[in-house]
C-alpha atoms as a PDB file:
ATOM      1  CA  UNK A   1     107.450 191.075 132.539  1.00  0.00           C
ATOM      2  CA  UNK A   2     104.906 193.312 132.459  1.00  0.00           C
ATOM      3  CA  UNK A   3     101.360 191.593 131.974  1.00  0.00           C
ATOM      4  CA  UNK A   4      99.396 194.458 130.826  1.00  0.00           C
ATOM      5  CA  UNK A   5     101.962 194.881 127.594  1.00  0.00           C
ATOM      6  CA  UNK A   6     100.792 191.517 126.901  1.00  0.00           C
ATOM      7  CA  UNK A   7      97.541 192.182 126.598  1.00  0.00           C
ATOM      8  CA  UNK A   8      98.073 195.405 124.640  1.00  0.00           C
ATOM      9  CA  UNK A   9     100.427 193.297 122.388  1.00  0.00           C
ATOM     10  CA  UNK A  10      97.715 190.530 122.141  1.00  0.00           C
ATOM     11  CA  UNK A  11      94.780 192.919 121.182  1.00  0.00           C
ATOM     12  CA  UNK A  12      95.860 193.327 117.801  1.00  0.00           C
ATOM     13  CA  UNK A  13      94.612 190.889 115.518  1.00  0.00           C
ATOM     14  CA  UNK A  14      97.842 191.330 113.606  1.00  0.00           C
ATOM     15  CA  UNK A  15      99.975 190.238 116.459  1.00  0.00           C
ATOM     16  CA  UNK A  16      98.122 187.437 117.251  1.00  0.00           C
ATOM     17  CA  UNK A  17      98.409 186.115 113.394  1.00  0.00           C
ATOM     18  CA  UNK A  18     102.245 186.783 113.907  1.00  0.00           C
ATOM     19  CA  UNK A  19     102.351 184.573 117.140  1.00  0.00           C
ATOM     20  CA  UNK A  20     100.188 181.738 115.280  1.00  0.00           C
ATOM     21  CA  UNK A  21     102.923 181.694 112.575  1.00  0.00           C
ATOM     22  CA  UNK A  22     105.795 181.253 115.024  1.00  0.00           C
ATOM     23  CA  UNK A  23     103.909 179.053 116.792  1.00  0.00           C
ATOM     24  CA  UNK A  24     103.206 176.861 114.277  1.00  0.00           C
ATOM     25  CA  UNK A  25     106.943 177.119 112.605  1.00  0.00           C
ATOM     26  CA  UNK A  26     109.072 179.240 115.077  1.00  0.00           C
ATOM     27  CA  UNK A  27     112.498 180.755 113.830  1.00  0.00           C
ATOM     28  CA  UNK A  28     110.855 182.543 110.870  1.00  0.00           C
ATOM     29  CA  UNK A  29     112.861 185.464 108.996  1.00  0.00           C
ATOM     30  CA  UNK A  30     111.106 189.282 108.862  1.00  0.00           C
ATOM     31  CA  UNK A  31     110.366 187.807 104.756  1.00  0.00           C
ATOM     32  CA  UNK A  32     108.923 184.949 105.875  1.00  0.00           C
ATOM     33  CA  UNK A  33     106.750 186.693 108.156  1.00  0.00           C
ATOM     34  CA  UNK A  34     105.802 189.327 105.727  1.00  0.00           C
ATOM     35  CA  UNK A  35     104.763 186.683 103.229  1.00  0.00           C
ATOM     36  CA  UNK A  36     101.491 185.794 105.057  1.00  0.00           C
ATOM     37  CA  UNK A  37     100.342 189.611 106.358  1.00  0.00           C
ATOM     38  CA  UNK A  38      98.486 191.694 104.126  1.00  0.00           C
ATOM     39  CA  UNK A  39     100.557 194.662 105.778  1.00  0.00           C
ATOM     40  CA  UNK A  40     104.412 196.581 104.431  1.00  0.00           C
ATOM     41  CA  UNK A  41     107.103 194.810 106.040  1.00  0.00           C
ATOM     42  CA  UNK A  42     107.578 198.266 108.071  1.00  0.00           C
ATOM     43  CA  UNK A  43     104.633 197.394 109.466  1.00  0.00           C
ATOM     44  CA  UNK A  44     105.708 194.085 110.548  1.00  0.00           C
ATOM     45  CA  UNK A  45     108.480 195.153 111.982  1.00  0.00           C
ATOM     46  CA  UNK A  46     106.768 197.374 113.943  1.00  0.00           C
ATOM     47  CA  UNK A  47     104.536 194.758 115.359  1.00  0.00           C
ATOM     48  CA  UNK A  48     107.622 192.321 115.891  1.00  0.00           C
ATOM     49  CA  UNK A  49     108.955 195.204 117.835  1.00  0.00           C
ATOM     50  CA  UNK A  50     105.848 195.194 120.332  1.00  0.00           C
ATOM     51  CA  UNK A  51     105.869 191.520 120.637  1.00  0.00           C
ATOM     52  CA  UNK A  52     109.428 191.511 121.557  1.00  0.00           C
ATOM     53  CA  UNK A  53     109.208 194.491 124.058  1.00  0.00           C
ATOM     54  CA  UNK A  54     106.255 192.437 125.375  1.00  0.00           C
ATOM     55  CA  UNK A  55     108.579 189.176 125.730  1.00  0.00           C
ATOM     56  CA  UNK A  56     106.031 187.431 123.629  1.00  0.00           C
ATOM     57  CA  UNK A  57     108.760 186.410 120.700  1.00  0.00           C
ATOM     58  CA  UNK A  58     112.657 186.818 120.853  1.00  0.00           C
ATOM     59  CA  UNK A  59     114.747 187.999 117.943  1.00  0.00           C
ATOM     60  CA  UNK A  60     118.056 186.561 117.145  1.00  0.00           C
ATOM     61  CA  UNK A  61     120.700 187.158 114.420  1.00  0.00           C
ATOM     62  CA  UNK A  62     121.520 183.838 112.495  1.00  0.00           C
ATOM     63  CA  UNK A  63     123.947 184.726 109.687  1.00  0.00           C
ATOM     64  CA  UNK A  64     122.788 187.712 107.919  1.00  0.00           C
ATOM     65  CA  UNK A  65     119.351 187.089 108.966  1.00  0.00           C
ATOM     66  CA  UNK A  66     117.283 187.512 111.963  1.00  0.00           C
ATOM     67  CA  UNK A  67     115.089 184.667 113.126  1.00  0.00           C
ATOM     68  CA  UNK A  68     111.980 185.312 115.236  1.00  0.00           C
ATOM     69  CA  UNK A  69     110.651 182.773 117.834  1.00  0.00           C
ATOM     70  CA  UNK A  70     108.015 181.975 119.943  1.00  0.00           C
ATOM     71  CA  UNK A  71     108.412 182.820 123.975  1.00  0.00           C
ATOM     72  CA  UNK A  72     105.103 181.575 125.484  1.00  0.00           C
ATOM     73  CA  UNK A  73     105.884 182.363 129.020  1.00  0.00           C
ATOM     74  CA  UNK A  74     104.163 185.347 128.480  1.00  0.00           C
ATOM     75  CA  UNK A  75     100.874 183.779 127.367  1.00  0.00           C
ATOM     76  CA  UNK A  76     101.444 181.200 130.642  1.00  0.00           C
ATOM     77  CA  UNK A  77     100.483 184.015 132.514  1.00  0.00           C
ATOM     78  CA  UNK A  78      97.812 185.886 130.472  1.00  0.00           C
ATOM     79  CA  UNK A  79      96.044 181.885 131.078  1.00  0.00           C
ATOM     80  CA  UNK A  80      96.803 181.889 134.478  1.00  0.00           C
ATOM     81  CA  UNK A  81      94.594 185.204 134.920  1.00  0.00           C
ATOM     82  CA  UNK A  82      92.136 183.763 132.634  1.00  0.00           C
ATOM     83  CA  UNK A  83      92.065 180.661 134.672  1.00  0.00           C
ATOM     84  CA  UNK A  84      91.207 182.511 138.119  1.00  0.00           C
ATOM     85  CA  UNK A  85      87.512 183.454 135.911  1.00  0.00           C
ATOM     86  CA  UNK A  86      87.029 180.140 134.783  1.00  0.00           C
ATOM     87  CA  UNK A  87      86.688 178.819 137.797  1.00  0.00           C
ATOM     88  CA  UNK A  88      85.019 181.093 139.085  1.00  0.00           C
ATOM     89  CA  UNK A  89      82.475 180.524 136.153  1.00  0.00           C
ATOM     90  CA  UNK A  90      82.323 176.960 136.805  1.00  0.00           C
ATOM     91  CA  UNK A  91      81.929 177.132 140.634  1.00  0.00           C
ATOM     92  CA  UNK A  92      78.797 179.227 139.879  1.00  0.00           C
ATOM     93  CA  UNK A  93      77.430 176.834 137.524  1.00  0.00           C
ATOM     94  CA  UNK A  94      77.891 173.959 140.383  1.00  0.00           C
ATOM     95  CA  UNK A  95      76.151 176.364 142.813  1.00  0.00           C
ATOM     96  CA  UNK A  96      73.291 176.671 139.879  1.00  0.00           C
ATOM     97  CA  UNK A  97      73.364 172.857 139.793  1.00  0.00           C
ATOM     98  CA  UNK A  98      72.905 171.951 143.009  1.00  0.00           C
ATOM     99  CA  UNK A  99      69.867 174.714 143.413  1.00  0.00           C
ATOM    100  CA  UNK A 100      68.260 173.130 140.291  1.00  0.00           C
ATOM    101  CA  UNK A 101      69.006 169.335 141.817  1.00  0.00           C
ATOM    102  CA  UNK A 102      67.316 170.835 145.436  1.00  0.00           C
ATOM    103  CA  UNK A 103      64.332 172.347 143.434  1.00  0.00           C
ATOM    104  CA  UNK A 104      63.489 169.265 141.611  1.00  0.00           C
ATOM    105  CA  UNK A 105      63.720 167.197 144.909  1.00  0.00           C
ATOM    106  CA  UNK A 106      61.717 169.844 146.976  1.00  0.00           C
ATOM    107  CA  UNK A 107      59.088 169.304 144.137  1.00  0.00           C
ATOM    108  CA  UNK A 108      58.848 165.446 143.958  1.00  0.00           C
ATOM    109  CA  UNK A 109      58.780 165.224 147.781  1.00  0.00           C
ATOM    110  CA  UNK A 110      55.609 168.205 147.185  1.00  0.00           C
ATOM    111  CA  UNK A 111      54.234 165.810 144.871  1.00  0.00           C
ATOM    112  CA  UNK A 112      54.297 162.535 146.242  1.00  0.00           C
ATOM    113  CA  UNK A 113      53.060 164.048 149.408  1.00  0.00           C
ATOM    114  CA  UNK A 114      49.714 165.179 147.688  1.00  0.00           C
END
């Protein structure tokens, strides 16, 4: 799984709406999907295509229809990235913290010893 296809599947604001709908009812049909997208249903299938060849959702025939659904391994690892920053982030602002903490004791010793 290729993490840069994720992202370029996940920086369309179109894709993203079609992951929010599977994620909050996975197993939706290309009708149901097309119901809540102000796009033609070629165009949906177009983006389900993307998503799929990104690993983000998996397509399977049920009957005469073909259900879509959720895979959010994908997005596991997009957060694991993510998470490296974040903590980065917040190990700066406990460096900034402690400086701030040092500077405020520095200046009450100054001023009790005036």
């Amino acid at each position: 799984m290729d993490v840069e296809h994720v992202f370029k599947a996940l920086a369309d604001h179109h894709r993203r709406h079609l992951l929010d709908l599977l994620a909050h009812n996975d197993g939706q049909t290309l009708n149901e999907l097309c119901d809540h997208l102000p796009i033609t249903r070629i165009g949906v299938m177009k983006h389900l295509r993307i998503l799929e060849d990104a690993g983000l959702i998996s397509t399977r025939k049920v009957g005469r229809t073909k259900q879509h659904f959720l895979n959010p391994t994908p997005l596991h690892l997009v957060a694991d990235w993510a998470q490296h920053f974040v903590r980065l982030r917040s190990a700066s602002f406990d460096r900034l913290e402690e400086l701030l903490h040092a500077q405020h004791r520095d200046q009450q010793t100054k001023d009790q010893s005036e």
